[in-house]
Protein backbone atom coordinates (compact mmCIF):
# COMPACT_ATOMS: atom_id res chain seq x y z
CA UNK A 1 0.00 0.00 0.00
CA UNK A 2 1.28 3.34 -0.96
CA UNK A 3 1.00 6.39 1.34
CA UNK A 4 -1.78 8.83 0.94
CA UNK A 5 -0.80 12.17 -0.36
CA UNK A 6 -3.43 14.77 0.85
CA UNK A 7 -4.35 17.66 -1.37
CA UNK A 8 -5.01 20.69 0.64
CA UNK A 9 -6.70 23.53 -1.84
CA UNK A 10 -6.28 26.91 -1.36
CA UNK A 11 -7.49 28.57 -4.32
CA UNK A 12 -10.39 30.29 -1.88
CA UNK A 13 -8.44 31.70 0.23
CA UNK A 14 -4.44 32.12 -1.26
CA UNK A 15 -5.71 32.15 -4.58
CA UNK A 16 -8.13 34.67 -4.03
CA UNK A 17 -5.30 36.92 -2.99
CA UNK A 18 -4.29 37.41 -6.49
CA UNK A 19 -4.93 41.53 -7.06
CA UNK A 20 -8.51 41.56 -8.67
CA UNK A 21 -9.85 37.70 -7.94
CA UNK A 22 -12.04 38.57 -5.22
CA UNK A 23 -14.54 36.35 -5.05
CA UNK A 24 -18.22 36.49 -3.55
CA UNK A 25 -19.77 34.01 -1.04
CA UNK A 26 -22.00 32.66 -3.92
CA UNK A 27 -19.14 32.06 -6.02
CA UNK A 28 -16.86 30.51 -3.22
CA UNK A 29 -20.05 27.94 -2.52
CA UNK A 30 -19.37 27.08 -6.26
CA UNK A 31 -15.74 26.43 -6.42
CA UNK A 32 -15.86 24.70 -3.02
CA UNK A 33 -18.57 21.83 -4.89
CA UNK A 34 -16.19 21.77 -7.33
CA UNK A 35 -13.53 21.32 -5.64
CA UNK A 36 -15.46 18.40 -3.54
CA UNK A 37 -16.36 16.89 -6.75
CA UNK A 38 -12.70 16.77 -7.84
CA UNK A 39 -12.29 15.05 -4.41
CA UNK A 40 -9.93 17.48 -2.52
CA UNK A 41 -9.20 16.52 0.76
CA UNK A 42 -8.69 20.04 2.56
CA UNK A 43 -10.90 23.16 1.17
CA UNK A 44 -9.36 26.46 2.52
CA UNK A 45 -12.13 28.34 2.29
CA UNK A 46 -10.65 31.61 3.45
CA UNK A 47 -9.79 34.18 6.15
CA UNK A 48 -12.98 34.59 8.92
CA UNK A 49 -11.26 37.72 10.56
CA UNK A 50 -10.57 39.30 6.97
CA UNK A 51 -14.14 40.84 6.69
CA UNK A 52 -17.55 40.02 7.37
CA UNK A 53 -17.78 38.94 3.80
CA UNK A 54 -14.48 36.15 4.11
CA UNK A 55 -16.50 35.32 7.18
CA UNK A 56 -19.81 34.79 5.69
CA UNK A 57 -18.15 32.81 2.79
CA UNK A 58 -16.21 30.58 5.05
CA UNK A 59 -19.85 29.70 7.03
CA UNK A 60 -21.08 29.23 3.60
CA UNK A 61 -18.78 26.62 2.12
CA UNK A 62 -18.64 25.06 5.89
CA UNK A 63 -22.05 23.96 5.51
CA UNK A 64 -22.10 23.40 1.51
CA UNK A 65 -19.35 21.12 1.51
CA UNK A 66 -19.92 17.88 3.41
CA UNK A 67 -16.90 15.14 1.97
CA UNK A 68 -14.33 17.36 2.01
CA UNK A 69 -12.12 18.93 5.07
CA UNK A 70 -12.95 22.71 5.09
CA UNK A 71 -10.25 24.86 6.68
CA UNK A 72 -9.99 28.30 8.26
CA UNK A 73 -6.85 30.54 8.65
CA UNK A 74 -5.95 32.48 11.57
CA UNK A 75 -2.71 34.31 13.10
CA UNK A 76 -1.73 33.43 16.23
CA UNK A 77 -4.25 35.46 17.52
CA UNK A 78 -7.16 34.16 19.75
CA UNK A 79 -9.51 37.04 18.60
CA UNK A 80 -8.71 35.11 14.56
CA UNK A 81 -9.26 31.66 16.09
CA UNK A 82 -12.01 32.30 17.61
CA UNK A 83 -13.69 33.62 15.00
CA UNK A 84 -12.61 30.78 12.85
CA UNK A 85 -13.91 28.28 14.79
CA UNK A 86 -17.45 30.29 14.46
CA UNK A 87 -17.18 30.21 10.87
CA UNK A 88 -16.32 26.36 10.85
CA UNK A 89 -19.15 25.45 13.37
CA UNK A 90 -21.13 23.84 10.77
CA UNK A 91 -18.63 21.55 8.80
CA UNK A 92 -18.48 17.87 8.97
CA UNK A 93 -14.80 18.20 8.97
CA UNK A 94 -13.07 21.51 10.08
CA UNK A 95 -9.17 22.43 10.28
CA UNK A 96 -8.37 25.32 11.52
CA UNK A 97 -4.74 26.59 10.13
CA UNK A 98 -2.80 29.15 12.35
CA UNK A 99 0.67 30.34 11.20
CA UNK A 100 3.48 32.60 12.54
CA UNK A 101 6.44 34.50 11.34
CA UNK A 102 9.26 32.21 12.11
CA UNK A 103 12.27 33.94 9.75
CA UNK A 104 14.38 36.22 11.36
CA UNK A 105 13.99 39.09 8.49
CA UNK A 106 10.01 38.74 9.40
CA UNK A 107 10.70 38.15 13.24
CA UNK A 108 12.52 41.39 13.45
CA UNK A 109 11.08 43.60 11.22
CA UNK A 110 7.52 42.57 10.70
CA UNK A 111 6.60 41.16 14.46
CA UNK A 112 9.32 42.97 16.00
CA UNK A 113 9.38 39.64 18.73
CA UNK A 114 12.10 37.99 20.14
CA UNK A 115 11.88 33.96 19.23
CA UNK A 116 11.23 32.79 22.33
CA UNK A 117 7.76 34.89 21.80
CA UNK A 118 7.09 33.92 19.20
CA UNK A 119 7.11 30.16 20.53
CA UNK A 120 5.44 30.92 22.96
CA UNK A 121 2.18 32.56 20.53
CA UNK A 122 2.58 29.73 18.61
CA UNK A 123 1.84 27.09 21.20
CA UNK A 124 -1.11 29.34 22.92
CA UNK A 125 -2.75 29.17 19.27
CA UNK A 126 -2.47 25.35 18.80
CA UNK A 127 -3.87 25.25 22.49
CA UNK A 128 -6.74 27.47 21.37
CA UNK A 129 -7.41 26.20 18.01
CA UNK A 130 -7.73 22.60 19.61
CA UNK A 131 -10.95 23.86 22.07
CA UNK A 132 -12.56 23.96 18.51
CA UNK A 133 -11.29 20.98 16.48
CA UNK A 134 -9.14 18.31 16.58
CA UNK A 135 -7.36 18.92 13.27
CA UNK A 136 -5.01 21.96 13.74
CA UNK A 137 -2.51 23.16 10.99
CA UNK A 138 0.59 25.36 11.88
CA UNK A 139 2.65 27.02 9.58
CA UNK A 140 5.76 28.56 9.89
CA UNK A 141 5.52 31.52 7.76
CA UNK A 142 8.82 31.79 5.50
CA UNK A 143 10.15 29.10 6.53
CA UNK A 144 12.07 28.89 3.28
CA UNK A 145 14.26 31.30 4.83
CA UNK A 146 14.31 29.99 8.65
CA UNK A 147 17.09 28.78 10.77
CA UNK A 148 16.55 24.92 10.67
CA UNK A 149 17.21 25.01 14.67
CA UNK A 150 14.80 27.56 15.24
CA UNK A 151 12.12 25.88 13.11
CA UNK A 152 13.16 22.03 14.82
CA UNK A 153 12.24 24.20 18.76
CA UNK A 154 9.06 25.83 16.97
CA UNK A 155 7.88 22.40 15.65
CA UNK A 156 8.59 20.28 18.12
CA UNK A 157 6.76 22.55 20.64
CA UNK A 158 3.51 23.03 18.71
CA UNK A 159 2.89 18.93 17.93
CA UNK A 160 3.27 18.81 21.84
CA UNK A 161 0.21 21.56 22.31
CA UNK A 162 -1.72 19.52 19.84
CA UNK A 163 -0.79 20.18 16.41
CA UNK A 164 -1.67 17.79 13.86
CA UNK A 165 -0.27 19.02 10.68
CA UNK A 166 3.36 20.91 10.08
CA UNK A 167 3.42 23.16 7.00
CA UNK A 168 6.79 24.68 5.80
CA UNK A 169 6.24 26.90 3.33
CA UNK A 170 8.17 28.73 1.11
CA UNK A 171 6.35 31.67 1.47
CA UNK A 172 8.20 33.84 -0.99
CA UNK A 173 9.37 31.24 -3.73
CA UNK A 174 12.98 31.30 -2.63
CA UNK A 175 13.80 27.63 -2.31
CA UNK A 176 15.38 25.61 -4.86
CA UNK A 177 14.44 22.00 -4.93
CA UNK A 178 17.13 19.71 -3.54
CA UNK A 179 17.87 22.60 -0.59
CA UNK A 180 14.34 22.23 -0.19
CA UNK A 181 13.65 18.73 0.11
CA UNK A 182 16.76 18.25 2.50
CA UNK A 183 14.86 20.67 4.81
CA UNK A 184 12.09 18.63 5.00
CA UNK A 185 14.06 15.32 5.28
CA UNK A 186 15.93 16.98 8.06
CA UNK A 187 13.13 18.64 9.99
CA UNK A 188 11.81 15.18 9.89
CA UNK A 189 14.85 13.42 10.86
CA UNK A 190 15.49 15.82 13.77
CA UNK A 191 12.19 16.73 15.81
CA UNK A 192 12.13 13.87 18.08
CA UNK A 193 8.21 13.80 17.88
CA UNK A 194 7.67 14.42 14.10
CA UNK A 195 5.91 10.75 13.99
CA UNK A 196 2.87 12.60 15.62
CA UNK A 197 2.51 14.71 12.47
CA UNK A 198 1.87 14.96 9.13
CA UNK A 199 4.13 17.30 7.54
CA UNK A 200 3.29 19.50 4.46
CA UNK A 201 4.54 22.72 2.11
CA UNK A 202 3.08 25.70 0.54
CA UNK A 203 5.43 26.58 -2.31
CA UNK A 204 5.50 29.74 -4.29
CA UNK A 205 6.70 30.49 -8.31
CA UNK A 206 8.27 33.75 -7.91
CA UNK A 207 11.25 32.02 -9.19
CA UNK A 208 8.58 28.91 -11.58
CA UNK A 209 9.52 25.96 -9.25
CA UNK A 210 6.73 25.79 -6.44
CA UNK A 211 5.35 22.62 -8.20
CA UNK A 212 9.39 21.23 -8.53
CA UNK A 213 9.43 22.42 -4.60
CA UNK A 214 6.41 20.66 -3.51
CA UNK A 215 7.33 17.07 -5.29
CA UNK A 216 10.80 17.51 -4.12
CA UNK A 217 9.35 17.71 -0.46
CA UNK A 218 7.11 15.13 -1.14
CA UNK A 219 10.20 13.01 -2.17
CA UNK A 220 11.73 13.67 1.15
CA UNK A 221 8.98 13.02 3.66
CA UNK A 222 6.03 15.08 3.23
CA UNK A 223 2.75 13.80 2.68
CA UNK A 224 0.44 16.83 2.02
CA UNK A 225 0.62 19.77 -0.70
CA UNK A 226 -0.98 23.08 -0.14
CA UNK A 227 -2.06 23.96 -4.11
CA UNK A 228 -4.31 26.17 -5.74
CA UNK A 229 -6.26 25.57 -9.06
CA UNK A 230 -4.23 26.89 -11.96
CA UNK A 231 -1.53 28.24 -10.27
CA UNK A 232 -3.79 30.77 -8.84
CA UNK A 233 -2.04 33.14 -6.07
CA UNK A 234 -0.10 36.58 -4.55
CA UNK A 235 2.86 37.12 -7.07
CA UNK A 236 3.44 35.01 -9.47
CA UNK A 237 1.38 32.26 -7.73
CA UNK A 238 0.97 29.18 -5.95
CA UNK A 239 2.04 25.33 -6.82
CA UNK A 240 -0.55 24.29 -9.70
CA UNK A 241 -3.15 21.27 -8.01
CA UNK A 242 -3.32 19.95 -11.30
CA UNK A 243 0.43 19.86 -11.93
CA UNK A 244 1.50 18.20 -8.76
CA UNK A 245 -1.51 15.44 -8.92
CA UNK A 246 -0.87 14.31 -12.29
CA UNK A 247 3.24 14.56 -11.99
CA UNK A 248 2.74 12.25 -8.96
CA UNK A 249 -0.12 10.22 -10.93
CA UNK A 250 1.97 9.39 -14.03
CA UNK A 251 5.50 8.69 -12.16
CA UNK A 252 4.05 6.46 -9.84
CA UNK A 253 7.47 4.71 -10.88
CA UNK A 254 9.28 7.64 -8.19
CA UNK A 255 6.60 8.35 -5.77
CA UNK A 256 5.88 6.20 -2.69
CA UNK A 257 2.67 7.58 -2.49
CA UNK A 258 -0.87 8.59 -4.42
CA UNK A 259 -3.89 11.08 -4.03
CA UNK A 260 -7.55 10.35 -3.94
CA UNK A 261 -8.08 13.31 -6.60
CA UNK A 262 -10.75 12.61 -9.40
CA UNK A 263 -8.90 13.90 -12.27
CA UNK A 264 -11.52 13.56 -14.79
CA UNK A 265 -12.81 17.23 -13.21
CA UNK A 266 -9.50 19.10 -13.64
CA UNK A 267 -10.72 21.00 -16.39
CA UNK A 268 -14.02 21.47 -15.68
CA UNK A 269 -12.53 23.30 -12.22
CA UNK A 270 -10.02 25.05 -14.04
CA UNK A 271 -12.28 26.73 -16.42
CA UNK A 272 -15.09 27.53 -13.97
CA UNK A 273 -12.14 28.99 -11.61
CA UNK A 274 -11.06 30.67 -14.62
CA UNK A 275 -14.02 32.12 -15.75
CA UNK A 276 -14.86 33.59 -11.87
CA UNK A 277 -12.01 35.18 -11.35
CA UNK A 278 -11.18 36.54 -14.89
CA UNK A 279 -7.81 35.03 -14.84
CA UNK A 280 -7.55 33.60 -18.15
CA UNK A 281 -5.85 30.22 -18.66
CA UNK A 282 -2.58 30.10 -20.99
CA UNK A 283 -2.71 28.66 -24.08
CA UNK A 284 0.35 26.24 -23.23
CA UNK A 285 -0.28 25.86 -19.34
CA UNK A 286 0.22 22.30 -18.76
CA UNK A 287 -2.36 20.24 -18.42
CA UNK A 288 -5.76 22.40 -18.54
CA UNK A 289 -4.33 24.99 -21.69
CA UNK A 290 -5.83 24.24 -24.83
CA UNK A 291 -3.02 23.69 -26.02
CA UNK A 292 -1.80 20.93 -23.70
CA UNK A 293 -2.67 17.73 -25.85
CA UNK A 294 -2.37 20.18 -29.54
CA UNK A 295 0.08 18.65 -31.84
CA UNK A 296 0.72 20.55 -34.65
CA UNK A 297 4.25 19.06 -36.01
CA UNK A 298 3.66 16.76 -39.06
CA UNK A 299 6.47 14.22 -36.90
CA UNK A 300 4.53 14.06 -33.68
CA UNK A 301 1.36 14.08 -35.33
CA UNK A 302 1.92 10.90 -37.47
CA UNK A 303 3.40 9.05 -34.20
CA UNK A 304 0.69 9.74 -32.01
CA UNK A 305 -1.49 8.49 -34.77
CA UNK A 306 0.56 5.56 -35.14
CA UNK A 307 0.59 5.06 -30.93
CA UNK A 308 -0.49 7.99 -28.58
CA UNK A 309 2.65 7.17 -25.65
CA UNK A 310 5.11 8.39 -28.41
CA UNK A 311 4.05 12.11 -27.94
CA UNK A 312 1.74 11.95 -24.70
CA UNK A 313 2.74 10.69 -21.44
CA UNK A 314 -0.77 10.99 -20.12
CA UNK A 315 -4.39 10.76 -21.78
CA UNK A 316 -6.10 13.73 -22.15
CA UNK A 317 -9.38 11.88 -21.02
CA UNK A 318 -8.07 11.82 -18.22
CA UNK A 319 -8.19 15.29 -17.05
CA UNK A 320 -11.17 15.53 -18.24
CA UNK A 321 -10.54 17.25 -21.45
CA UNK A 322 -12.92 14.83 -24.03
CA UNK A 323 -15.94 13.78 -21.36
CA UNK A 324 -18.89 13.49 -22.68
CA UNK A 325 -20.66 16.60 -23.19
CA UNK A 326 -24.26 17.28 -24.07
CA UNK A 327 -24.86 19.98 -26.69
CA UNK A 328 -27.82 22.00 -26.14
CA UNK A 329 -29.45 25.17 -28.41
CA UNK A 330 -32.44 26.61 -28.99
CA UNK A 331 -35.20 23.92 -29.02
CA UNK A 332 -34.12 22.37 -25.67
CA UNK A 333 -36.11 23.10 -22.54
CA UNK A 334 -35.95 24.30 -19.46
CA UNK A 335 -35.82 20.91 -17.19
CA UNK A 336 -32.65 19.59 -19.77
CA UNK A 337 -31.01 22.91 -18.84
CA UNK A 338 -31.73 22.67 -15.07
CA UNK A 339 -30.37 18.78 -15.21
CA UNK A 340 -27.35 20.03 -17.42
CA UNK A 341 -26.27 22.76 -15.03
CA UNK A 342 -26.67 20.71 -11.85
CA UNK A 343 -24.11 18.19 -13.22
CA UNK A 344 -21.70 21.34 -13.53
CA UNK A 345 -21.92 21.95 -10.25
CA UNK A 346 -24.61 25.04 -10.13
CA UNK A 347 -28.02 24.66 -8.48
CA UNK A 348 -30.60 27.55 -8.56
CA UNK A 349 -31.56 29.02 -5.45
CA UNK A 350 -34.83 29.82 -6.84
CA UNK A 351 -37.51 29.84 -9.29
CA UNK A 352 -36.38 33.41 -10.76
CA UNK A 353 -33.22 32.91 -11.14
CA UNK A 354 -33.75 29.65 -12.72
CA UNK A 355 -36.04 31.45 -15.37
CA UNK A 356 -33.39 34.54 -15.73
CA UNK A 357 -30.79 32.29 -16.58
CA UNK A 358 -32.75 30.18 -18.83
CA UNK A 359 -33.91 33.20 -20.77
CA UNK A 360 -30.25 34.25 -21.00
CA UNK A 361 -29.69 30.69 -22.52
CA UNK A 362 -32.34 31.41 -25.11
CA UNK A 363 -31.37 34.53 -26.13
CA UNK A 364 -27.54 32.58 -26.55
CA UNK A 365 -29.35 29.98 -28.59
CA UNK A 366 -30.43 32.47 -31.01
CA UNK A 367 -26.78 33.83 -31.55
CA UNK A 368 -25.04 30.43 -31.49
CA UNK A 369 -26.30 26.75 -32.95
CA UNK A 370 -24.78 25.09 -30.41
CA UNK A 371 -24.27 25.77 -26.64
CA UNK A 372 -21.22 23.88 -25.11
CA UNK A 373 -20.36 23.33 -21.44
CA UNK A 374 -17.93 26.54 -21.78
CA UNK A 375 -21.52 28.41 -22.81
CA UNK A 376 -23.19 27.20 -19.78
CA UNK A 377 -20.88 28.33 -17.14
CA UNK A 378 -19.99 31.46 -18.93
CA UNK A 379 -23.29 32.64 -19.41
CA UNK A 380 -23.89 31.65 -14.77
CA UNK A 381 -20.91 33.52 -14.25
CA UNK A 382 -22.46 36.71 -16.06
CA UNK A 383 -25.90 36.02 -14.01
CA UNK A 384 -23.57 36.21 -10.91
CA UNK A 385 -22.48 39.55 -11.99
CA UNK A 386 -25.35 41.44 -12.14
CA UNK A 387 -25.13 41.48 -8.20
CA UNK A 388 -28.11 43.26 -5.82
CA UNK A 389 -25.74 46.10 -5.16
CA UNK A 390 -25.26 47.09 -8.90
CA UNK A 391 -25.16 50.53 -9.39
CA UNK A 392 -24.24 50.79 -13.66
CA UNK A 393 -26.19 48.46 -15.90
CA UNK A 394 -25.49 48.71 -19.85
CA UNK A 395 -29.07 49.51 -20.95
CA UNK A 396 -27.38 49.69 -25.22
CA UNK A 397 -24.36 50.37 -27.27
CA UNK A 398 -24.01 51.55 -30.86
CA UNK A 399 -20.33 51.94 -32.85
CA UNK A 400 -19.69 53.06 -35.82
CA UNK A 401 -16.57 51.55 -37.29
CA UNK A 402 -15.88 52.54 -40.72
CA UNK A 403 -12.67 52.17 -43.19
CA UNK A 404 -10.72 55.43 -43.10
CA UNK A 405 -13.38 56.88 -40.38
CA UNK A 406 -12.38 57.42 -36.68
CA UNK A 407 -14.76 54.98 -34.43
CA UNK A 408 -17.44 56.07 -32.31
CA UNK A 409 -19.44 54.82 -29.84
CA UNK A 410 -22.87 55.78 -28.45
CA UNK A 411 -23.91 54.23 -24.81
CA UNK A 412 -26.81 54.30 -22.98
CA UNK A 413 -26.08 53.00 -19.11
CA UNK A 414 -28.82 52.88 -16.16
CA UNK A 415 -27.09 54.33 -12.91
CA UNK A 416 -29.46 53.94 -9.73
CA UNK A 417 -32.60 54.05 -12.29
CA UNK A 418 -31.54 56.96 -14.11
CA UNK A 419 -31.18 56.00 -18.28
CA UNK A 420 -27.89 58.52 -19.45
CA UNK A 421 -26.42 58.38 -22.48
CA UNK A 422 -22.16 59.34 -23.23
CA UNK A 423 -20.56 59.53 -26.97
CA UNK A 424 -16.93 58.75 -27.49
CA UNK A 425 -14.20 58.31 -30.21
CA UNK A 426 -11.66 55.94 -29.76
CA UNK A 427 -8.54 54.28 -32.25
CA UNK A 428 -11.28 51.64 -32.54
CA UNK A 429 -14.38 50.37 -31.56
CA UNK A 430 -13.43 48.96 -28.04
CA UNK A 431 -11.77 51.85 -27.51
CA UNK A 432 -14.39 54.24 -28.32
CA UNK A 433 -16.83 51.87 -26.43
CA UNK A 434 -14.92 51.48 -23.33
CA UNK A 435 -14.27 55.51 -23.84
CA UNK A 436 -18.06 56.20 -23.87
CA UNK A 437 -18.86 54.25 -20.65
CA UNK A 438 -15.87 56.17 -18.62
CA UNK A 439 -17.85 59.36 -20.07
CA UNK A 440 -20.60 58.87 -18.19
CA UNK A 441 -19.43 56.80 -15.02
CA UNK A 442 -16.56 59.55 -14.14
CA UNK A 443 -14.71 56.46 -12.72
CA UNK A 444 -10.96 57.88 -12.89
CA UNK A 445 -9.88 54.06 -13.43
CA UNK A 446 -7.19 53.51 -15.29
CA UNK A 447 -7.15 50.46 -17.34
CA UNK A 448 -4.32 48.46 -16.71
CA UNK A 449 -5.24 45.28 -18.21
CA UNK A 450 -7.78 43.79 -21.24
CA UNK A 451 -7.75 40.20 -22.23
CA UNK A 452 -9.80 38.65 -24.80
CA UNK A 453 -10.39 34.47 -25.12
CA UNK A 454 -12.52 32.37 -27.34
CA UNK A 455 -14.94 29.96 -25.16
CA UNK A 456 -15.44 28.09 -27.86
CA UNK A 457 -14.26 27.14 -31.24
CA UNK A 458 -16.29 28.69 -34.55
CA UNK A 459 -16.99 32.26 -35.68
CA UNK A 460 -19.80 32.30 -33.60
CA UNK A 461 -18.15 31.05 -30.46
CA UNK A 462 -18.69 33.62 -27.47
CA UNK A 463 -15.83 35.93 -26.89
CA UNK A 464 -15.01 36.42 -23.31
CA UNK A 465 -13.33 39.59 -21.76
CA UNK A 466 -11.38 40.30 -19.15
CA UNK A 467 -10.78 43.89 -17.74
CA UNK A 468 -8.21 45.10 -15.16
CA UNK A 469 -9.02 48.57 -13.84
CA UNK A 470 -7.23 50.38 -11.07
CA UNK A 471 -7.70 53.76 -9.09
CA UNK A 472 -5.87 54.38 -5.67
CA UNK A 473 -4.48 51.33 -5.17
CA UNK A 474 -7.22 49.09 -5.44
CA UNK A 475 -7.48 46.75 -8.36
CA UNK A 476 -10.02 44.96 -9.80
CA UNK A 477 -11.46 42.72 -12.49
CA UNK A 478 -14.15 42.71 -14.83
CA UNK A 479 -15.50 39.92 -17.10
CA UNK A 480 -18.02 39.87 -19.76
CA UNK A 481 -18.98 37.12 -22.31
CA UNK A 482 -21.36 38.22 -26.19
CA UNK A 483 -20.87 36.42 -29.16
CA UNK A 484 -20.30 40.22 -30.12
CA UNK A 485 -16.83 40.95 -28.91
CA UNK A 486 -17.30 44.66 -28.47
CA UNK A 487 -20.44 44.30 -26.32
CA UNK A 488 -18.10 42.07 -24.11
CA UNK A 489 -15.86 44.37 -23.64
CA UNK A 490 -18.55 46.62 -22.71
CA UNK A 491 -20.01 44.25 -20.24
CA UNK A 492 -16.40 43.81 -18.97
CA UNK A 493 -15.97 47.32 -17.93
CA UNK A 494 -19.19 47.82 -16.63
CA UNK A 495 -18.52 44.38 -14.14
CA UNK A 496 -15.45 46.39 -12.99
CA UNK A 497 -17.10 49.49 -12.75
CA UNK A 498 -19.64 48.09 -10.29
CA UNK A 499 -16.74 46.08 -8.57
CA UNK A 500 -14.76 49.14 -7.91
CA UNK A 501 -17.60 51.15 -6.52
CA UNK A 502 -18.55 48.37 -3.73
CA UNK A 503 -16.72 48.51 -0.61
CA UNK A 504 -13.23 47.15 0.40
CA UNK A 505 -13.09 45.56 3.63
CA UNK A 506 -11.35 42.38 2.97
CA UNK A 507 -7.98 43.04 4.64
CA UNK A 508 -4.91 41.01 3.52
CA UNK A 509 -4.36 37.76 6.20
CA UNK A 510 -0.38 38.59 6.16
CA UNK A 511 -0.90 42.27 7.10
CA UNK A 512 -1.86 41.77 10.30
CA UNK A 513 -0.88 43.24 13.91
CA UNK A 514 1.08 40.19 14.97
């Protein structure tokens, strides 16, 4: 029997620290079925101390999810355990992950505490966190860069007040692999009681090896890896989940050990993560880019015609790339659209917003022959846009593109019930479009990102936009989906727009007064 390699997920909460992929409680509740579809072991659902919001969408996915683990951060703070073991009162399974500084760069200059201290916060937090749960994480923030003595004392001391699980991350992607994997064989090999734990890493790519990081740990003792769906996370990101399960699935030649991961739903979680937090997936992104099983070389195509393992070391059925899909258009009715959304993962709160999303899926059908799986979940995510608090609402647009003309654009946009209409000119007719709407919103947003992908194939595949807008400091995204690409756009800016004007009060988990 091979050891069990947990998956701990923590696109909700890490990945959602990427500028602009803030996600709402609705939203989270999606990803987190998804995620317990795909059969992750640990959901970190967030931050409960963050905001009322992170709070609200922790409680949320507590009670959605019922298979997998879901898991709360904290700082060693019993005001943020406490009010993560509120949040986590409902699960079937609850972890609650506290963490601490444990670097000396962060020791002196962020907590400005002597070590001993901070052993002593760390222990009082395990203590704490175990009045609410059994399973308690610690991490030792930047531990990448940590004295090995000082982390062997830190450990050793927290599996004694009850910790369960030891995570070393590499919290700004400095590690290289075999230094890496030493330090975990070492830590291991040292802390007299490390057989009472289970020890696991949370690598970042600032330097594109927190996936080579995390197997190299793995390699060396560990047994679970914190990941996020595609790479999501601060920086340049976190170890991919789909990377490290299917490098540890196809060389089960080098691992001792195996998840419990359904692959057949990577891609369906990596495009519905995609599509909610407007972070388009890469064309050659291993494993979920569309690119991933594309052979275009006359060589490699004739061999994997000849015999598929000449090219491809895994199938692309596998991941979930060629499952059976069912197409749907115009002339299908409301109960196979219900049935074809609840096997994506999306059930209907009620009655209305079953029949506004099924119009919206008309109105598609009379664009587009055929509606795909992409379709479907597109045109949800635009539904979850159009949130209670919207305050701009594109009512119309009309451009005027013409050979040798300048481009203009006509919009008409409903702000708190008031229709008003803004005229632009632009170097073309996004420009001129986008131009009009910042005519009559007044944002002062500058745009600092726009990112257009085909959801499907064919000219009348639905174009899908993403928009990255700025003003002091605060970034956000917008996405919008038309089989018109300029209306997309238009719907893009509008989504950030409305983001930008609702409230901040998510604060960031590392940034706190520890």
């Amino acid at each position: 029997m091979k050891d069990k390699l947990i998956i701990f997920d923590t696109t909700l909460r890490d990945g959602e620290q990427s500028p602009g992929a803030s996600m709402t409680r609705d939203e989270k509740v999606r990803i987190g079925k998804a995620l317990e579809r795909l059969r992750v072991d640990v959901i970190e659902a967030g931050f409960p101390i963050a905001s009322i919001g992170d709070f609200e969408a922790v409680q949320a996915v507590a009670k959605a999810v019922k298979d997998s683990t879901v898991c709360g951060l904290a700082r060693a703070l019993d005001k943020d355990i406490d009010r993560a073991g509120e949040a986590l009162k409902d699960a079937n399974r609850s972890r609650i992950h506290t963490f601490i500084a444990t670097s000396p760069i962060h020791m002196q200059m962020k907590l400005q505490m002597q070590p001993e201290q901070v052993i002593e916060y760390a222990v009082r937090a395990v203590k704490r966190a175990r009045q609410y749960t059994d399973d308690v994480e610690f991490s030792a923030e930047d531990a990448g860069r940590s004295e090995e003595d000082f982390l062997c004392r830190i450990l050793e001391a927290v599996i004694d007040a009850g910790a369960t699980t030891l995570n070393i991350p590499d919290t700004v992607g400095y590690s290289i692999p075999q230094q890496f994997g030493e330090t975990i064989a070492n830590l291991i090999r040292r802390i007299p009681n490390s057989d009472k734990a289970i020890f696991s890493v949370h690598c970042h790519n600032d330097l594109g090896l927190a996936v080579a990081n995390s197997l190299s740990a793995v390699m060396n003792g560990a047994r679970q890896i914190e990941c996020t769906i595609n790479g999501l996370g601060e920086r340049a990101g976190n170890a991919s989940l789909e990377e490290v399960v299917m490098a540890v699935r196809t060389r089960q030649d080098v691992f001792a050990c195996q998840t419990g991961i359904d692959t057949r739903e990577i891609v369906t979680c990596s495009k519905l993560v995609s599509s909610i937090t407007g972070f388009p997936v890469q064309p050659n992104k291993a494993i979920v880019g569309a690119n991933a099983f594309a052979h275009e070389s006359g060589i490699h195509q004739d061999g994997v015609l000849k015999s598929r393992e000449t090219y491809e070391i895994m199938r692309a059925e596998d991941v979930g790339w060629t499952a059976n899909r069912m197409v749907m258009g115009k002339h299908s009715g409301r109960n196979a659209f219900k049935s074809r959304m609840t096997e994506l993962g999306f059930e209907f709160s009620s009655e209305e917003e079953l029949n506004d999303a099924f119009f919206r899926f008309k109105q598609l059908a009379d664009k587009k022959h055929d509606i795909f799986d992409e379709d479907l979940q597109a045109l949800i995510s635009e539904v979850g846009f159009e949130a209670e608090d919207e305050h701009v609402k594109l009512i119309s647009l009309k451009v005027c593109s013409e050979t040798g003309e300048i481009p203009n654009a006509t919009v008409a946009l409903r702000i708190d019930n008031q229709e008003i209409m803004g005229k632009a000119s632009g170097s073309g007719a996004v420009d001129a479009s986008l131009k009009a709407i910042e005519e009559v919103v007044q944002s002062g947003a500058s745009l600092e990102l726009y990112s257009v992908n085909n959801i499907t194939n064919g000219t009348d595949a639905q174009g899908e936009v993403t928009v990255r807008i700025e003003k002091a400091g605060r970034i956000v995204n917008g996405l919008g989906a038309d089989t018109d690409i300029v209306i997309a756009s238009a719907k893009a800016y509008v989504n950030a727009i409305n983001k930008l004007q609702t409230p901040n009060q998510r604060r960031h988990p590392q940034k706190g007064d520890v």
